[in-house]
Protein backbone atom coordinates (compact mmCIF):
# COMPACT_ATOMS: atom_id res chain seq x y z
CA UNK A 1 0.00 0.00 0.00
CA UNK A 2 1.42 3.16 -0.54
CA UNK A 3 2.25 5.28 1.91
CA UNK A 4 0.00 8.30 1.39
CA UNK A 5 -3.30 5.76 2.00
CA UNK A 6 -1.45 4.38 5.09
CA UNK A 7 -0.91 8.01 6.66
CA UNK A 8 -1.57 11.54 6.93
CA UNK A 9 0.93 14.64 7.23
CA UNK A 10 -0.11 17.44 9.77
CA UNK A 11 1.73 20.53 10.11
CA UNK A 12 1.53 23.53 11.89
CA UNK A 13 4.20 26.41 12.24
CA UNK A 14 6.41 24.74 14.80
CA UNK A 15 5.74 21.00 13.70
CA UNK A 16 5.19 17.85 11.82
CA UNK A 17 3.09 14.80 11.92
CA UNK A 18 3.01 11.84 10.73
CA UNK A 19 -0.31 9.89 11.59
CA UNK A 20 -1.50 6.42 10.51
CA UNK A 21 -4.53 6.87 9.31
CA UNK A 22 -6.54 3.70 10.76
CA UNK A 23 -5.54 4.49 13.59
CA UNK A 24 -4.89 8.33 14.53
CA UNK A 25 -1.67 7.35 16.63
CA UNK A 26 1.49 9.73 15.84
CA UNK A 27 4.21 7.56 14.05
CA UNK A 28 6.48 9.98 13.16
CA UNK A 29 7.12 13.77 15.08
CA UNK A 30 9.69 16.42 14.34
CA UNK A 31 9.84 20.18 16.20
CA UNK A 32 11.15 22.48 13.49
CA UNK A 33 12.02 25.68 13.08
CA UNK A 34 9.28 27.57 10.92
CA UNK A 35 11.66 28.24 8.24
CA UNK A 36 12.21 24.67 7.98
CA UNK A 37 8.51 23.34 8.46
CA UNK A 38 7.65 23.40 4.61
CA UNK A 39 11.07 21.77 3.12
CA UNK A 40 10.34 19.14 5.32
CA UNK A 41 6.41 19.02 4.54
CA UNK A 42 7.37 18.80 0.90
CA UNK A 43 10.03 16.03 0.80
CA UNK A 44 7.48 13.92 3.17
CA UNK A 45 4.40 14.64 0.57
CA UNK A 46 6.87 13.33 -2.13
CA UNK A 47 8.33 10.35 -0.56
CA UNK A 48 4.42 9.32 1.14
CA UNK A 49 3.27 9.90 -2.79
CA UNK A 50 6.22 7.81 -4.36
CA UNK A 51 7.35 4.94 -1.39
CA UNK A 52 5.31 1.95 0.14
CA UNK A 53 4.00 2.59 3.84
CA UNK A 54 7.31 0.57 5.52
CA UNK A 55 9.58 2.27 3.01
CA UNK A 56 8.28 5.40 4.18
CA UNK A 57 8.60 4.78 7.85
CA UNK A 58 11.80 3.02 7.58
CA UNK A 59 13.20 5.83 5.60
CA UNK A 60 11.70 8.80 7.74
CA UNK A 61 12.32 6.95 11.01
CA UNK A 62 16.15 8.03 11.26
CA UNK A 63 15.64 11.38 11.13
CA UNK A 64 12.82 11.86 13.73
CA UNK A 65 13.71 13.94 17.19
């Protein structure tokens, strides 16, 4: 399944979120500065459009706070 059916990005000025969408549980979290909360929005929205839903995590997974 890819990974844009499996979860949903949230963001807000200061953060972003990875939920699973069956759920609602948080599977991925990062605090960012607000200049950096849309590069990071947009590489997730590419890679959750273009990976499977354990690519995604596995890939995303080593860079969470």
């Amino acid at each position: 399944m890819r990974a844009n059916r499996a979860y949903e990005l949230l963001t807000s000025l200061r953060h972003v979120e990875i939920v699973e969408v069956d759920s609602g549980e948080v599977v991925l979290f990062w605090d960012t500065h607000p200049s950096d909360t849309g590069r990071l929005a947009r590489a997730l929205r590419a890679d959750l459009a273009a990976l499977e839903a354990g690519e995604f995590v596995a890939k995303w997974r080593r860079y969470e706070a």
